[in-house]
Protein backbone atom coordinates (compact mmCIF):
# COMPACT_ATOMS: atom_id res chain seq x y z
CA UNK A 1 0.00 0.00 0.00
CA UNK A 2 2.76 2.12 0.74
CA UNK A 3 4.58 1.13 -2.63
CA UNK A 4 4.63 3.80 -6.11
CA UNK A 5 2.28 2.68 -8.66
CA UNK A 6 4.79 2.43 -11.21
CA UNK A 7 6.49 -0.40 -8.86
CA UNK A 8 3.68 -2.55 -7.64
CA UNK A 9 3.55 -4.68 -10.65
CA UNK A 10 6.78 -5.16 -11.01
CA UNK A 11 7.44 -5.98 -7.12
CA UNK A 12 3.81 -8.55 -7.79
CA UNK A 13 5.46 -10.18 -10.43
CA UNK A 14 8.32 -10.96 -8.42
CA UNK A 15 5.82 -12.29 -5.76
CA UNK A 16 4.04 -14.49 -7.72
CA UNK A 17 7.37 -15.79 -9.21
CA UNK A 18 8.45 -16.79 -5.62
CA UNK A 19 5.00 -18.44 -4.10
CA UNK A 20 3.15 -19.09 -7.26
CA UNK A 21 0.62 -20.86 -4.99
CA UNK A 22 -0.42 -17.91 -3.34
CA UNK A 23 -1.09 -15.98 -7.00
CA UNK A 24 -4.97 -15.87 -7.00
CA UNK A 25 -4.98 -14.63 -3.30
CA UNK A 26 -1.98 -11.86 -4.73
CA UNK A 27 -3.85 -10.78 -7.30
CA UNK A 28 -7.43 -10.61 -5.55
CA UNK A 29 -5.40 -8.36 -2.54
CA UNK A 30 -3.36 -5.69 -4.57
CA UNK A 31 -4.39 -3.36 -6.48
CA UNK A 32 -2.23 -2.46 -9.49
CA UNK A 33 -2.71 0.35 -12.48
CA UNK A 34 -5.38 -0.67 -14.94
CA UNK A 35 -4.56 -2.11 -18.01
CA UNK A 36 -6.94 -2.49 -21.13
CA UNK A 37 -7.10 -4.43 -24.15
CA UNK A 38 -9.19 -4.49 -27.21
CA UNK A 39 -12.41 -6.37 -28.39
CA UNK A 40 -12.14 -7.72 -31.40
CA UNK A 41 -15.80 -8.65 -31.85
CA UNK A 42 -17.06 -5.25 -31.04
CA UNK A 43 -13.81 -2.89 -32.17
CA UNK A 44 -14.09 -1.43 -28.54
CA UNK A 45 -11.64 -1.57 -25.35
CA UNK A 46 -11.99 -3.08 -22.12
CA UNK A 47 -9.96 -2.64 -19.00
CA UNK A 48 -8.31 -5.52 -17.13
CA UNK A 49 -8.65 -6.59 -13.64
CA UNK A 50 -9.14 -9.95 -11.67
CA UNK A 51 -13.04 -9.80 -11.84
CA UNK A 52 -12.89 -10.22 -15.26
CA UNK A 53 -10.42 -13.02 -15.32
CA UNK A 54 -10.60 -16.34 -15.78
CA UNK A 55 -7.08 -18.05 -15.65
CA UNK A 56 -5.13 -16.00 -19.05
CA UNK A 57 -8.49 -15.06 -20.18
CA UNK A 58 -10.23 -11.99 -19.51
CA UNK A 59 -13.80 -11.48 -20.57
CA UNK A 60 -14.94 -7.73 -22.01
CA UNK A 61 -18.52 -6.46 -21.03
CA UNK A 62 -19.32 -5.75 -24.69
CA UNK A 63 -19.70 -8.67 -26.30
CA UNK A 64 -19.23 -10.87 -23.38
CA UNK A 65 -16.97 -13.21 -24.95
CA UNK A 66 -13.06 -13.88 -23.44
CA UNK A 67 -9.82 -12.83 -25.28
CA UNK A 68 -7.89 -15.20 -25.78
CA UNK A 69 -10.63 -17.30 -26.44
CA UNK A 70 -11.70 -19.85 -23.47
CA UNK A 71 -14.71 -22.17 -24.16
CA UNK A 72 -15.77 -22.78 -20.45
CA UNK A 73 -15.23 -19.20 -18.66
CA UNK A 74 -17.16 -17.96 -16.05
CA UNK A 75 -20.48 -15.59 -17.38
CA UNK A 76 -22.76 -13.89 -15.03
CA UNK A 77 -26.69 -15.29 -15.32
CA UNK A 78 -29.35 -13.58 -17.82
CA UNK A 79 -30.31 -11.31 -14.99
CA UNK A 80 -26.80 -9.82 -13.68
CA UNK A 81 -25.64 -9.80 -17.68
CA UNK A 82 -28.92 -7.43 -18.30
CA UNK A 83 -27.98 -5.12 -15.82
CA UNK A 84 -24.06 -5.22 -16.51
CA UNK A 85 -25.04 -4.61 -20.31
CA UNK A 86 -27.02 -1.04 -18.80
CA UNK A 87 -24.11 -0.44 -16.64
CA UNK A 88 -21.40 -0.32 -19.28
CA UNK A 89 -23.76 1.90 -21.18
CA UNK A 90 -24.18 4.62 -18.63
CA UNK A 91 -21.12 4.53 -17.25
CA UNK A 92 -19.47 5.13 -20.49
CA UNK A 93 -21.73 8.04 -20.65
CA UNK A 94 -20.44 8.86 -17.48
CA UNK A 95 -16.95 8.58 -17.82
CA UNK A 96 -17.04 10.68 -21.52
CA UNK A 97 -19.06 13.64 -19.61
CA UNK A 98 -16.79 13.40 -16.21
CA UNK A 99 -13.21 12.81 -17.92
CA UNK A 100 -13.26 13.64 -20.92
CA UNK A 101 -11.77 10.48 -22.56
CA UNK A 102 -10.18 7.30 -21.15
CA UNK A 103 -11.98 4.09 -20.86
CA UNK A 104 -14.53 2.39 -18.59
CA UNK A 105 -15.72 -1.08 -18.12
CA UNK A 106 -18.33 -2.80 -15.59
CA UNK A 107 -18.35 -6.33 -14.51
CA UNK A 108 -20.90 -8.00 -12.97
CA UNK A 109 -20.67 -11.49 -11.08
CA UNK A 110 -23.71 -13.63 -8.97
CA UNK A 111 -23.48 -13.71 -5.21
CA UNK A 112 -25.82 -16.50 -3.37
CA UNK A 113 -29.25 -16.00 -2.64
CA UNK A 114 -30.24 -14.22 -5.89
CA UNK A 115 -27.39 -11.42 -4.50
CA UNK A 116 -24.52 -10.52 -6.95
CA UNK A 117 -21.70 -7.99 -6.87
CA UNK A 118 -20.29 -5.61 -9.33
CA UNK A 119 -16.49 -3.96 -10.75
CA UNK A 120 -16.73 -0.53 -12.17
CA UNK A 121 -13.49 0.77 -13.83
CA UNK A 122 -12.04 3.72 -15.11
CA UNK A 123 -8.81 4.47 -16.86
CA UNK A 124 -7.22 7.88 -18.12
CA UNK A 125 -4.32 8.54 -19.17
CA UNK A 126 -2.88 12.33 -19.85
CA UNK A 127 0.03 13.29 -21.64
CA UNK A 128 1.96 16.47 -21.77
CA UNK A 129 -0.70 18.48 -20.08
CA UNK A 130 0.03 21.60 -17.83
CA UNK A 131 4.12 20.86 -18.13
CA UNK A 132 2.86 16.94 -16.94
CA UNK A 133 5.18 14.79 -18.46
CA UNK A 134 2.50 11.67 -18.04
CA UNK A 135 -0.20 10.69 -15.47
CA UNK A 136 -3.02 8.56 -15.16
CA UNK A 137 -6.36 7.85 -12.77
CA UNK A 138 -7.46 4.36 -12.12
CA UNK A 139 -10.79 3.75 -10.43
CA UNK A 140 -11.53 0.52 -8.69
CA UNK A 141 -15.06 0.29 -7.52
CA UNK A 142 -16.50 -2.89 -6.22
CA UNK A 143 -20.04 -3.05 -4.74
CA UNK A 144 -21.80 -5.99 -2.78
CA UNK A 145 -25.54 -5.70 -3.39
CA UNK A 146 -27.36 -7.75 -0.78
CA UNK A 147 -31.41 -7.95 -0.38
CA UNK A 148 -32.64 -6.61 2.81
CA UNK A 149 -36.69 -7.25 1.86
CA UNK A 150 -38.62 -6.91 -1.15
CA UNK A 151 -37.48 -3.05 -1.77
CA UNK A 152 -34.17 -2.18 0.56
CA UNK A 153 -31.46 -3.50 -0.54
CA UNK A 154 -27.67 -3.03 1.06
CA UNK A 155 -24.85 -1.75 -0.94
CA UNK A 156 -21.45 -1.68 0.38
CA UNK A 157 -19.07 -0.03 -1.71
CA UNK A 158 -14.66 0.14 -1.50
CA UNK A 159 -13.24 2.41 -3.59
CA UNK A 160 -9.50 3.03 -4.45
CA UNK A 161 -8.27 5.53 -6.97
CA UNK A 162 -4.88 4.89 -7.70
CA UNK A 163 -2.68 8.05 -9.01
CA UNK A 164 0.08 9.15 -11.10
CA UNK A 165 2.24 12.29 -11.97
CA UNK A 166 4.99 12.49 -13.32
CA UNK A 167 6.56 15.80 -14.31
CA UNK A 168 10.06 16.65 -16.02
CA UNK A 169 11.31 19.62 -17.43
CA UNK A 170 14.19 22.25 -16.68
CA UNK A 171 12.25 24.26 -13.95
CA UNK A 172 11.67 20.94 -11.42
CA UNK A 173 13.48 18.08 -13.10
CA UNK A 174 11.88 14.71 -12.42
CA UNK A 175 9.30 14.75 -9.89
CA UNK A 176 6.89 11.54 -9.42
CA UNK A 177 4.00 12.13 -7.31
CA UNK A 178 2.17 9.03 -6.98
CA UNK A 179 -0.28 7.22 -4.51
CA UNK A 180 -3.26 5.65 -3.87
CA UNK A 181 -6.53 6.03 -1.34
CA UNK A 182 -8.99 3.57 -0.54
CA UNK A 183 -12.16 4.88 1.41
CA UNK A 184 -15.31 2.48 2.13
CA UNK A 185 -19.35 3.56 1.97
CA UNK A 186 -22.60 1.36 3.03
CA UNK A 187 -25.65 2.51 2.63
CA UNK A 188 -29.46 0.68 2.51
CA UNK A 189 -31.65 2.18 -0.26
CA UNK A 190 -34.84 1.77 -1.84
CA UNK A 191 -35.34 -0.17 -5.12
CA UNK A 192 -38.35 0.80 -7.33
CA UNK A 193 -39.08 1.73 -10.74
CA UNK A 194 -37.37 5.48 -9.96
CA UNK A 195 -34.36 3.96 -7.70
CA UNK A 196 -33.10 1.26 -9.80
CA UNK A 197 -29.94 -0.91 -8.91
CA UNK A 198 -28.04 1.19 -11.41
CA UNK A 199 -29.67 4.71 -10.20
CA UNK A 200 -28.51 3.43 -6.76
CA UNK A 201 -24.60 1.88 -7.46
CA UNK A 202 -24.16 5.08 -9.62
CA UNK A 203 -24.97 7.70 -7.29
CA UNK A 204 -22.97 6.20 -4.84
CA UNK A 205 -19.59 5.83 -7.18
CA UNK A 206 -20.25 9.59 -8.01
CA UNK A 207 -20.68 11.01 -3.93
CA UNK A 208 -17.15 9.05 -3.49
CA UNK A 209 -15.17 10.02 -6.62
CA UNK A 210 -16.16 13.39 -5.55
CA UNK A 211 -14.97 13.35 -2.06
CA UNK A 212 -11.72 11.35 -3.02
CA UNK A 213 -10.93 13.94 -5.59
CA UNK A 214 -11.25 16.76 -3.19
CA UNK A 215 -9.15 14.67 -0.89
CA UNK A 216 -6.61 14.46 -2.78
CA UNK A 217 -6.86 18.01 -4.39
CA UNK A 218 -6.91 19.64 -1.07
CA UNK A 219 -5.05 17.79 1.11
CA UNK A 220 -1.98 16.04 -0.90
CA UNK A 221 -1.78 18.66 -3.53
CA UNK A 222 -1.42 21.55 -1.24
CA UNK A 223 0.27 19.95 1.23
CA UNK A 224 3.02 18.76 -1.26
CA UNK A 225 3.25 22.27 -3.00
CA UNK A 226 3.91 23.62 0.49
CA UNK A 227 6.13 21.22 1.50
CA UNK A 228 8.56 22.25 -1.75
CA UNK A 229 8.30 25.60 -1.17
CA UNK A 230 9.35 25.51 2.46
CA UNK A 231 12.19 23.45 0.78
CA UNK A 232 13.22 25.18 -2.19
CA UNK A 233 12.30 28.72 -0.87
CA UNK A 234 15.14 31.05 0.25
CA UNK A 235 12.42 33.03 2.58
CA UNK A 236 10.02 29.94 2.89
CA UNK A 237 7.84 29.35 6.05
CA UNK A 238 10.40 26.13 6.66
CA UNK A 239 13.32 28.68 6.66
CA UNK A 240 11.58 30.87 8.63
CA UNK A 241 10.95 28.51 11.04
CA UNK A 242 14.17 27.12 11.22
CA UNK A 243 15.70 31.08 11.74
CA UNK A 244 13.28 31.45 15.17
CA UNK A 245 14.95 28.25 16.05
CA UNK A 246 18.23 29.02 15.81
CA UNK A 247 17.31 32.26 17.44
CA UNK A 248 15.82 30.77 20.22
CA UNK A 249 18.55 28.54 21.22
CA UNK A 250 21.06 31.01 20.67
CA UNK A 251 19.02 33.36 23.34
CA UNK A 252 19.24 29.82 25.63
CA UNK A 253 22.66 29.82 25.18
CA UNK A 254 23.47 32.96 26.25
CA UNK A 255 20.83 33.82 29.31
CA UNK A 256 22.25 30.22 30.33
CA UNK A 257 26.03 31.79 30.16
CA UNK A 258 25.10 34.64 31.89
CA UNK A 259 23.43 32.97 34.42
CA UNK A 260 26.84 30.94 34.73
CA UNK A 261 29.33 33.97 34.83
């Protein structure tokens, strides 16, 4: 958790290499950048993860087929495919109004008792934006839907946004600022004709992007930029600081001597 994006599949690789027993747990646990590949059936792209595998097969939402081909891959029933088939469509709606490119994939899988669960992804890359060498967003967001009676239902949603900047140019050189955040929500709603399953998963995804985003906006943004400018800053608050110190101690140093002579 504490690891760079840009490492964790390298350092998961190595993992796997030494207790290839333990590789399904691995991959289920850690959460590495997206990846996506395309569908060849449809023309479109899909993003990777482990809720869409199936051994070296992963399946894409769109035509709901795996690549490379496996005849006896897991498929979610009639029902959960309907509604994964809806959720692909508005979240890509979604995603193209909120990000303005980058891709987006939903995966939906059965749970017992008529329950079932579902993935929503979202990948975006940017290039050579703002004096940002590269960066990219990765959304993870898996919800449990659980009946609670015939109309309340229980979602409980974990979210982790994993994120990358990298900048390099003459006025910084090479700085990587990279992380991730997980955060957690659980709410019971209605379901009805006006609060769907969909209505309900989406609005939740959208209250949590938004408070993760203004997370990491306001706290790890500003708190890095002031961090760097106590640091590179001749007259910076850190300097500043560090002056009273000195100040301080000197005055110590001498009442103490005076005290002494």
């Amino acid at each position: 958790r504490r690891m760079p994006p840009g490492s964790v599949e390298t350092s998961l690789s190595g993992l796997i290499n030494l207790v290839p027993e333990l590789t399904d747990e691995l991959l289920q646990r850690v959460d590495q950048p997206l990846k996506t590949e395309k569908d060849s059936k449809t023309g479109k792209t899909f993003i990777l993860c482990d809720y869409n595998r199936d051994g070296d097969s992963y399946r894409s939402p769109w035509s709901n087929e795996y690549f490379p081909p496996l005849e006896d891959g897991f498929v979610p029933s009639e029902e959960v495919r309907k509604i994964e088939m809806v959720c692909n469509e508005v979240f890509d709606r979604y995603r193209h109004l909120y990000y303005e490119g980058g891709h987006s994939s939903v995966y939906c899988w059965d749970l017992d008792d008529g329950n079932f669960a579902a993935c929503w992804l979202v990948r975006k890359d940017v290039e050579n934006v703002r004096g940002l060498a590269e960066g990219a967003w990765n959304s993870i967001h898996v919800i449990e839907c659980a009946a609670q009676s015939a109309d309340k239902w229980e979602y409980k949603l974990t979210t982790t946004v994993i994120v990358s900047m990298k900048v390099d140019n003459e006025d910084v050189g090479l700085v990587d600022l990279s992380g991730s955040m997980t955060k957690q929500d659980q709410r019971v709603l209605s379901l009805n004709d006006d609060n769907t399953h969909i209505s309900n998963m989406g609005k939740m995804i959208e209250d949590i992007e938004l408070v993760i985003r203004n997370t990491i906006e306001g706290i790890y943004i500003q708190k890095t930029r002031e961090v760097i400018n106590g640091m590179r800053s001749a007259n910076g608050p850190k300097n500043a600081q560090f002056k009273a110190l000195i100040g301080e101690l000197t005055g110590a140093v001498t009442s103490r001597g005076g005290a002494s002579s």
